[in-house]
Protein backbone atom coordinates (compact mmCIF):
# COMPACT_ATOMS: atom_id res chain seq x y z
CA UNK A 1 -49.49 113.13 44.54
CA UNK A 2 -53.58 112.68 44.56
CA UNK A 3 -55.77 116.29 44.68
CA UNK A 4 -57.33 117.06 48.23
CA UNK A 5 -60.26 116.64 45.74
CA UNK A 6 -59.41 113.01 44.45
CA UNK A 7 -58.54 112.14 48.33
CA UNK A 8 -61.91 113.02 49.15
CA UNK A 9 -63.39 110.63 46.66
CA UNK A 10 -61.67 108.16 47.92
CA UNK A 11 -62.23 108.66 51.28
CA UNK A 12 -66.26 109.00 50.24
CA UNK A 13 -66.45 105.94 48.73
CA UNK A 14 -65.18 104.20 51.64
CA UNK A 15 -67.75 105.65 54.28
CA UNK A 16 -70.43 104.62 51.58
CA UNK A 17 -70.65 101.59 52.92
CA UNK A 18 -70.39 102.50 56.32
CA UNK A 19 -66.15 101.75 57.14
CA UNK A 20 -66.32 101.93 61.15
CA UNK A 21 -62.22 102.60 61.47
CA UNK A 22 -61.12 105.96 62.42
CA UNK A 23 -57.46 107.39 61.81
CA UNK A 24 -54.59 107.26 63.64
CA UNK A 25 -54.84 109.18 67.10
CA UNK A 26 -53.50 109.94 70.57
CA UNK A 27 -57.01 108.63 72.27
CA UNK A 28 -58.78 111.15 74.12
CA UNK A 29 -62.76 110.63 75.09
CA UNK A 30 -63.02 113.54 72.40
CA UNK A 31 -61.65 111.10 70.02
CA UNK A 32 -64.37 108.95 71.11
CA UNK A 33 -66.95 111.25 70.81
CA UNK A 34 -65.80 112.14 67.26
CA UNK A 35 -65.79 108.80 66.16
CA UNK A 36 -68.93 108.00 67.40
CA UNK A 37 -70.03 111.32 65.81
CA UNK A 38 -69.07 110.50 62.56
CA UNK A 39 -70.66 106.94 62.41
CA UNK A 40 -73.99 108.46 63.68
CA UNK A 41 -74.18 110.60 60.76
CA UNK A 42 -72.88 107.97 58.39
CA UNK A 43 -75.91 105.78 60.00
CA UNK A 44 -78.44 108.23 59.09
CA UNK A 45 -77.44 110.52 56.27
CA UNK A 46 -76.92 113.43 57.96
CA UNK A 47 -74.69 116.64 58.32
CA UNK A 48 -72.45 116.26 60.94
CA UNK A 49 -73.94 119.71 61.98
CA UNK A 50 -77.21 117.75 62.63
CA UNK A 51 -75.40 115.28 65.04
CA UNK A 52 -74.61 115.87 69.02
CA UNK A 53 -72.97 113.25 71.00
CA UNK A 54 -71.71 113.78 74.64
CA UNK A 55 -69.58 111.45 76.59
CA UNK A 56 -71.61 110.65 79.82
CA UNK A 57 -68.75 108.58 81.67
CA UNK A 58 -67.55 106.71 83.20
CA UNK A 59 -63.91 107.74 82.74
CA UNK A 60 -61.99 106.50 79.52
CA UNK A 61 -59.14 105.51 82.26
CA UNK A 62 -61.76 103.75 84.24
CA UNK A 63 -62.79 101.40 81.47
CA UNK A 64 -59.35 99.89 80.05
CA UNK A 65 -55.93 98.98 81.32
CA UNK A 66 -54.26 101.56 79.22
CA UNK A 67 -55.06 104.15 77.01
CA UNK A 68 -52.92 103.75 73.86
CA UNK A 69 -50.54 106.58 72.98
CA UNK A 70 -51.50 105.36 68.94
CA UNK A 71 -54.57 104.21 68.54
CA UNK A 72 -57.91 103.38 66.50
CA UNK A 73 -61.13 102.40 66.94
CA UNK A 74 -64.07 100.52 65.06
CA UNK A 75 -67.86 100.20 66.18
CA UNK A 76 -68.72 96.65 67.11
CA UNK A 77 -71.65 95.15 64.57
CA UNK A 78 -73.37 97.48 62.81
CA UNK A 79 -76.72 96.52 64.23
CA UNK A 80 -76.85 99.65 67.13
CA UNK A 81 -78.95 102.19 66.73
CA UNK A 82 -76.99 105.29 67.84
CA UNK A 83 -79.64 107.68 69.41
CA UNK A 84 -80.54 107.89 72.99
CA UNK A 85 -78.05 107.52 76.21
CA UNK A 86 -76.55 104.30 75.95
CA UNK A 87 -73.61 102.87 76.00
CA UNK A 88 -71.75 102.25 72.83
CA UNK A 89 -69.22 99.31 72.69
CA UNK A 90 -65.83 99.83 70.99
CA UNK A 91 -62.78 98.31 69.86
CA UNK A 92 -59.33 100.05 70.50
CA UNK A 93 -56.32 99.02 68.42
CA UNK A 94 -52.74 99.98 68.83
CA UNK A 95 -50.46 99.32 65.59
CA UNK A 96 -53.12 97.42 64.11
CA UNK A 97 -53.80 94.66 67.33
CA UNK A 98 -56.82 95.05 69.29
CA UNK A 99 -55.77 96.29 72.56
CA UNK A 100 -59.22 96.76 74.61
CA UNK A 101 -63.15 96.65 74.15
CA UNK A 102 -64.91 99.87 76.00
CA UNK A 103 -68.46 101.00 76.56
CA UNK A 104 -68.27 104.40 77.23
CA UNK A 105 -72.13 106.14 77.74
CA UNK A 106 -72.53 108.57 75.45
CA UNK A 107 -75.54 110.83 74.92
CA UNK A 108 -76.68 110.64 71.36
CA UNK A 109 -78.68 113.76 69.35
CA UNK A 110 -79.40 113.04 65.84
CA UNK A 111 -81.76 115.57 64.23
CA UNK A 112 -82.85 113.86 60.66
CA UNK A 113 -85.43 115.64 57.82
CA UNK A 114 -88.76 113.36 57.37
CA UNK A 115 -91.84 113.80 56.19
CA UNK A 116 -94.11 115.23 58.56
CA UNK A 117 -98.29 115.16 58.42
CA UNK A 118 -99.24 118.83 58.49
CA UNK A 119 -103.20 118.18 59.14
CA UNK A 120 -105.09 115.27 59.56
CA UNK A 121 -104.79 113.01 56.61
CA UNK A 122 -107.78 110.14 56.46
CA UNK A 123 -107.24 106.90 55.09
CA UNK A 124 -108.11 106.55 51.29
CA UNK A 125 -106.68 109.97 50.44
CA UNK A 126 -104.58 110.43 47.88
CA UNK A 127 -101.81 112.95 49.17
CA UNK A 128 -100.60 115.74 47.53
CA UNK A 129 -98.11 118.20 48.57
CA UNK A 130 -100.29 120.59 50.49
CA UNK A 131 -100.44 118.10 53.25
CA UNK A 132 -97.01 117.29 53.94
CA UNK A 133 -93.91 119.27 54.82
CA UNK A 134 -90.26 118.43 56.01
CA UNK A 135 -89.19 118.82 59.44
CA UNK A 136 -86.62 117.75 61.17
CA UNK A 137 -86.88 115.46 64.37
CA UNK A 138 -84.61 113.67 66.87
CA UNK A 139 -83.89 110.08 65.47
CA UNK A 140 -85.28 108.60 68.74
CA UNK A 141 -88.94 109.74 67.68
CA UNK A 142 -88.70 107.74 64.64
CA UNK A 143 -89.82 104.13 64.10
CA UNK A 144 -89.48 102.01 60.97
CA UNK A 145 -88.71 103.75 57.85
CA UNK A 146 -89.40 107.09 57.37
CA UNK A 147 -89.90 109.02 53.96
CA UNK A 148 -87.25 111.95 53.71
CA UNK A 149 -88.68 113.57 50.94
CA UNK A 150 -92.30 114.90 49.34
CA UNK A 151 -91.41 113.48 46.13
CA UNK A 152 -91.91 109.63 46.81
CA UNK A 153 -95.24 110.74 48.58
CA UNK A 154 -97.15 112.67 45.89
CA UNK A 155 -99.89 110.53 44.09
CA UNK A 156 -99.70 107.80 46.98
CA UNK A 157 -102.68 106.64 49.60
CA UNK A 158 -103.23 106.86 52.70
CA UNK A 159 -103.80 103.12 54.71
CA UNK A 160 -104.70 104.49 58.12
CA UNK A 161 -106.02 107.64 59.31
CA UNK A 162 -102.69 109.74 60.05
CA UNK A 163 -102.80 112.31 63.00
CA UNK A 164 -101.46 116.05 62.35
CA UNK A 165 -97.66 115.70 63.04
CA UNK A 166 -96.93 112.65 61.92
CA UNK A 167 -93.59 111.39 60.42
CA UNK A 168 -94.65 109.38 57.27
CA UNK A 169 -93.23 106.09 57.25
CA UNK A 170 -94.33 102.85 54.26
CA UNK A 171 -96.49 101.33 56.80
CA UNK A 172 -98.87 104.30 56.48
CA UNK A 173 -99.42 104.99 53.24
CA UNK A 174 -99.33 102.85 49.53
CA UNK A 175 -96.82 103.61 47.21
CA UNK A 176 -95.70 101.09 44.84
CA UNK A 177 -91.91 99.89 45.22
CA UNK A 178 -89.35 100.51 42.82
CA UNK A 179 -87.08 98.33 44.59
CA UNK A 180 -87.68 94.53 45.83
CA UNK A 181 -85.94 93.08 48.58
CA UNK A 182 -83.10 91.37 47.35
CA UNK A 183 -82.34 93.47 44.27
CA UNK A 184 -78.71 94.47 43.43
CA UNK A 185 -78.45 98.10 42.88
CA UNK A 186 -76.33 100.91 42.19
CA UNK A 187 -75.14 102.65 45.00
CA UNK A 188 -74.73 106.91 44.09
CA UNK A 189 -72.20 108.77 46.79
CA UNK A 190 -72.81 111.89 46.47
CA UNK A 191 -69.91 114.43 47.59
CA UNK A 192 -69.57 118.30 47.12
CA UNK A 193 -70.88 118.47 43.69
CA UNK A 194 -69.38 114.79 42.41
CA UNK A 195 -70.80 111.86 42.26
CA UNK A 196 -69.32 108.23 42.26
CA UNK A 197 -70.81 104.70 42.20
CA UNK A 198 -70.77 101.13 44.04
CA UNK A 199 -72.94 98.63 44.22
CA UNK A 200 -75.38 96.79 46.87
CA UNK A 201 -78.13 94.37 47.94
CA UNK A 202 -81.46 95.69 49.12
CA UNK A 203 -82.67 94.35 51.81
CA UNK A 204 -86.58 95.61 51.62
CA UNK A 205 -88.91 96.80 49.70
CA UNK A 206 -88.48 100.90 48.54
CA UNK A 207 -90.32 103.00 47.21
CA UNK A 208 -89.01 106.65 46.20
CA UNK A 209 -87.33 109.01 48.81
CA UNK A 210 -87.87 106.21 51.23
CA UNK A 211 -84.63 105.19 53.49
CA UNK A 212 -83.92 101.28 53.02
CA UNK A 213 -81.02 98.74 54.51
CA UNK A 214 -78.36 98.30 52.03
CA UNK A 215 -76.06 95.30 52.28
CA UNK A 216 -72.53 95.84 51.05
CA UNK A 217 -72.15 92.21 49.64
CA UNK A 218 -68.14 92.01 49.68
CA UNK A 219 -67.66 93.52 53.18
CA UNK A 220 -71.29 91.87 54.39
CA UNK A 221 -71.63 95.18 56.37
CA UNK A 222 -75.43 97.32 56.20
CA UNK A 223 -75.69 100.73 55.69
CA UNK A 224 -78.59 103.29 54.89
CA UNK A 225 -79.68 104.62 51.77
CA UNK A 226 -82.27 106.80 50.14
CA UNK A 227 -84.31 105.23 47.17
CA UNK A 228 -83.56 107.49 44.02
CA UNK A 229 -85.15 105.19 41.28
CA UNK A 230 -85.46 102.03 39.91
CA UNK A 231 -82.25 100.17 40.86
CA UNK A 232 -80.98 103.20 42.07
CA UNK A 233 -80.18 104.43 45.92
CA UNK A 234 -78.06 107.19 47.09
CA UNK A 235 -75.70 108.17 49.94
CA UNK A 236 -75.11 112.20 50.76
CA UNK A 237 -71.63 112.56 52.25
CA UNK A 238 -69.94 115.39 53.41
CA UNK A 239 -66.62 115.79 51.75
CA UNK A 240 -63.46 116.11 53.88
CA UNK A 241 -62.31 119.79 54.70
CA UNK A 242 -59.25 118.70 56.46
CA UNK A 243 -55.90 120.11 55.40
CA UNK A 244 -53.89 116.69 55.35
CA UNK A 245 -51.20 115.73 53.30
C-alpha cells in the first residue's frame, strides 16, 4: 500500500496543473465553498490559510433539481478569475454523469505576497533592495503580473515613475526575460520538503520571481507559475494532511 507521503506526491502532481475535480462527497454549500477554496489557492499559489471564500446565496436547493447524495464537482474553463463577489459556475456529477450546472455567489478573499514600492521610485533607477519590500494584498488590487519576490527585481530599471505603495508588476520596470513565450519548460512542484517535475508551455514572457500562464500541453488546461530560472518555473503546494486510507 502507497505512504501517506507517496499519496501526497501524487496527489501534488495532479493539482500542478490545476485538476478542477474534487472527491467524492455528500454535497453541502460547504463542499462548495471548499472546492472553490481550494482552486483559488491553486490559481494563485497560495496557502489555503491566505484564502476566504463565503457562500453569498442563493440557496444550493434553489439552484438545481436535486442535490446529489454522491457527488463531485469541477470549475467550468479555467479562464475566471476567482476574487471579488461573483458568481462562480459549476458542474455537479453523480457516479461520474453530469447531473446539474450551478452558480452559486460566493465572496472571494485571496491575500497573495507581491512586491510592493516602499518610496517613490523614479523612472531610470536602477532598484535595489532598499526600495522594495513584500506585502501581502487582496488579489482584487492586483492587475497584470505581479513580481512575488525581491530577487527578480534587484539590478532592474525603472520605466515609469512608480508611486510609494505600489505592487511591482513587468510593465513597470525592465528586466530581461529568462523565459520567451512559447518555450517548453520544466514545471518544479514543490511539496513539504520534496520536489517533483512536469513539464509546460509558457505562454509570456518571464523574467525571475515573476508569475506567468503556464499551459499544460496534454490536458490544454492554464495554470500559474513562478519563474525560477531559465526554463525553469515552479508551483508551491501544500501537501495533504488528511488521514485517508
Amino acid at each position: 500500500m502507497p505512504s501517506k507521503k507517496t499519496r501526497a506526491v501524487a496527489a501534488v502532481a495532479a493539482a500542478s496543473v490545476l485538476v478542477l475535480a474534487a472527491p467524492a462527497l455528500a454535497l453541502t454549500e460547504q463542499d462548495c465553498v471548499d472546492f472553490v477554496r481550494n482552486q483559488a489557492a491553486l490559481m494563485y499559489r497560495v496557502p489555503l490559510a491566505d484564502v476566504s471564500v463565503k457562500w453569498e446565496g442563493p440557496r444550493l436547493a434553489d439552484i438545481t433539481n436535486r442535490v446529489p447524495k454522491e457527488g463531485t464537482l469541477s470549475l467550468i474553463g479555467n479562464q475566471y478569475r476567482l476574487a471579488g463577489t461573483m458568481p462562480v459556475p459549476l458542474q455537479v456529477f453523480e457516479k461520474g454523469a453530469k447531473v446539474a450546472t450551478i452558480y452559486p455567489r460566493l465572496s472571494i478573499n485571496v491575500q497573495q505576497e507581491v512586491a510592493v514600492a516602499t518610496g517613490r521610485i523614479t523612472r531610470g533607477r536602477v532598484i535595489d533592495g532598499s526600495v522594495i519590500r513584500i506585502e501581502k494584498r487582496p488579489a482584487t488590487q492586483i492587475n497584470g503580473q505581479p513580481f512575488t519576490s525581491i530577487e527578480g527585481l534587484i539590478g532592474a530599471t525603472s520605466r515609469v515613475d512608480i508611486p510609494a505603495g505600489a505592487i511591482l508588476s513587468g510593465v513597470m520596470v525592465e528586466v530581461p526575460p529568462v523565459i520567451r513565450s512559447g518555450a517548453n519548460v520544466s514545471v518544479r512542484v514543490n511539496v513539504g520538503g520534496l520536489s517533483i517535475y512536469s513539464s509546460g508551455q509558457v505562454l509570456q514572457d518571464g523574467r525571475p520571481g515573476q508569475l506567468v500562464r503556464v499551459l499544460n500541453v496534454k490536458s490544454q488546461k492554464e495554470f500559474l507559475a513562478k519563474v525560477a530560472g531559465p526554463e525553469v518555473v515552479e508551483v508551491d503546494v501544500e501537501p495533504d494532511n488528511g488521514e485517508g486510507n
